[in-house]
Protein backbone atom coordinates (compact mmCIF):
# COMPACT_ATOMS: atom_id res chain seq x y z
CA UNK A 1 0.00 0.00 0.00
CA UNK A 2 1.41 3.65 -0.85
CA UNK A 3 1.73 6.54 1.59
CA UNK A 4 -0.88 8.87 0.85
CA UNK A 5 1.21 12.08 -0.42
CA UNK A 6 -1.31 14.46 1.57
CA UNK A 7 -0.48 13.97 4.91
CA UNK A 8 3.04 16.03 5.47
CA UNK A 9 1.08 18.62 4.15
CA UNK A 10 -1.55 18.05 6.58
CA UNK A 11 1.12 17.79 9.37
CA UNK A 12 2.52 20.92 8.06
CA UNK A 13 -0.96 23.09 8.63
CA UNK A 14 -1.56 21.19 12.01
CA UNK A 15 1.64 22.75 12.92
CA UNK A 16 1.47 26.35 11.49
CA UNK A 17 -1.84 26.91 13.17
CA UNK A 18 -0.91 25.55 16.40
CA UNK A 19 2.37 27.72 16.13
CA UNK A 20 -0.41 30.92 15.21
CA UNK A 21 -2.00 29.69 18.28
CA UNK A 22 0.89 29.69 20.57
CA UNK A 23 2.08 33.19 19.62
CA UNK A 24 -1.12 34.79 20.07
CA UNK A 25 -1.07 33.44 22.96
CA UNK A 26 2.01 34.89 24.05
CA UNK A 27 1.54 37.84 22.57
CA UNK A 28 -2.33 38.70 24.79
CA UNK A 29 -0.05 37.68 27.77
CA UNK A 30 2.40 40.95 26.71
CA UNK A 31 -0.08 43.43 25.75
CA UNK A 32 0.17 45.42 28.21
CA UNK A 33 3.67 46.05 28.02
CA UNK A 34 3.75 45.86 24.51
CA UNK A 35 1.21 48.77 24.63
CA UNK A 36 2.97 51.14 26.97
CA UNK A 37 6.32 50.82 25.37
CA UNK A 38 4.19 52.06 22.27
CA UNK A 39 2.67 54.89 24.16
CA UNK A 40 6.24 55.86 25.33
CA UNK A 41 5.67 54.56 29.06
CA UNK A 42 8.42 51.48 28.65
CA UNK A 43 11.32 53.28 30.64
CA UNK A 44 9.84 56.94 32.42
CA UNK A 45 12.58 59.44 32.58
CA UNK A 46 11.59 62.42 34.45
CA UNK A 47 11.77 65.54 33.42
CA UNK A 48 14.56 66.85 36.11
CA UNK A 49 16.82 64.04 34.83
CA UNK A 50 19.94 65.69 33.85
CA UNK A 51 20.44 63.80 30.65
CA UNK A 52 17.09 63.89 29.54
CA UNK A 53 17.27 68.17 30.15
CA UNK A 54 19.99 68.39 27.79
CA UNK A 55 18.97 66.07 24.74
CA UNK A 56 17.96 68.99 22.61
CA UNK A 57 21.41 70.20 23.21
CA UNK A 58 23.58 67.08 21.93
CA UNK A 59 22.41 67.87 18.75
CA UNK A 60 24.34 71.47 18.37
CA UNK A 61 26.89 70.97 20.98
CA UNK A 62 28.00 66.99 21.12
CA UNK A 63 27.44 64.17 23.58
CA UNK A 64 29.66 65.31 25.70
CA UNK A 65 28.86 69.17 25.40
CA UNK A 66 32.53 69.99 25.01
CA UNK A 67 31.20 71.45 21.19
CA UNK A 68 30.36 70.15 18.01
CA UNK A 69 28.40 72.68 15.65
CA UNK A 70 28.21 74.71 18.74
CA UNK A 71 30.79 75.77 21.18
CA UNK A 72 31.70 74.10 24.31
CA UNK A 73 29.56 74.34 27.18
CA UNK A 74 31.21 73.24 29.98
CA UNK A 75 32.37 75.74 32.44
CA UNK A 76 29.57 78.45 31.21
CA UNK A 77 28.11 80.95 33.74
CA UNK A 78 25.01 79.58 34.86
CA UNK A 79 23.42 83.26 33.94
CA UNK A 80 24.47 82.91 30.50
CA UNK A 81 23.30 79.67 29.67
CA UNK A 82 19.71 81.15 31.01
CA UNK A 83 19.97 84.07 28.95
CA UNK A 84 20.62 82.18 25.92
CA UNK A 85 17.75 79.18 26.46
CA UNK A 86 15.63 82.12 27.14
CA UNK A 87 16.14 84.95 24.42
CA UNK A 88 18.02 83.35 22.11
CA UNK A 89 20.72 84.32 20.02
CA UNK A 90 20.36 86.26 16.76
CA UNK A 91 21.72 84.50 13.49
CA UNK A 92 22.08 81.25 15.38
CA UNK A 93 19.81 78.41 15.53
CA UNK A 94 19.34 79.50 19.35
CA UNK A 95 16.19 81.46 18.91
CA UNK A 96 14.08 82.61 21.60
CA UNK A 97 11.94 80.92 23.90
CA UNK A 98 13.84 77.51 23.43
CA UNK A 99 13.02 76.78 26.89
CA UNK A 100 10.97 77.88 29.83
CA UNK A 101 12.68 79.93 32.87
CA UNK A 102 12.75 76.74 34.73
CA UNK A 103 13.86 74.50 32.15
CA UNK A 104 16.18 77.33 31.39
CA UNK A 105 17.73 77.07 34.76
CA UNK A 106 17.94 73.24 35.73
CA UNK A 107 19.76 73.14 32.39
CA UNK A 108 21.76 75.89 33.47
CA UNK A 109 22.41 74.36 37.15
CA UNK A 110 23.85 71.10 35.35
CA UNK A 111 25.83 72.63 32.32
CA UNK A 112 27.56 74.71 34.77
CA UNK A 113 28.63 71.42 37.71
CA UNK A 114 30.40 69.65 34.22
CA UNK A 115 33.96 70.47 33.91
């Protein structure tokens, strides 16, 4: 008697949809923290983080902030740094209102401690 040629194929489905079945499985277990990571809420980094204040300044000034397109920051009077987040300055890409005062100044308080 000959094998019947359908039956690895059948074996084949058996196993795809119990492998479907398996994942979705795993994946309703996860969906929760598959759905905060979307909405951003994986790791929290608060806002008076030091290295979360100064991500919009790696961009200009380097990872390090010893300069890059823009000058070095460390050792910068505290003032200054406020000044500039605040009012900007003209014919640079530091335009005015880039922060608020008291983003301003916890940047400002942690530029100035890096040496």
């Amino acid at each position: 008697m000959k094998n019947n040629p359908v039956v690895p194929y059948i074996l084949i489905l058996a196993f795809g949809i119990g492998l479907i079945f398996f994942m979705s499985l795993m994946g309703a277990e996860n969906k929760k923290e598959i759905a905060a990571e979307k909405e951003g809420g994986g790791e929290k980094t608060e806002a008076t983080d030091d290295s979360a204040l100064v991500q919009s300044c790696i961009s200009c000034h380097g990872a390090d902030l010893t300069g890059a397109m823009g000058p070095n920051l460390h050792g910068k009077d505290e003032a200054r740094i406020v000044d500039v987040l605040t009012n900007g300055i003209p014919g640079t890409p530091m335009t005015p209102g880039m922060k608020n005062e008291a983003e301003a100044k916890a940047i400002a308080k942690y530029i100035s401690t890096l040496k």
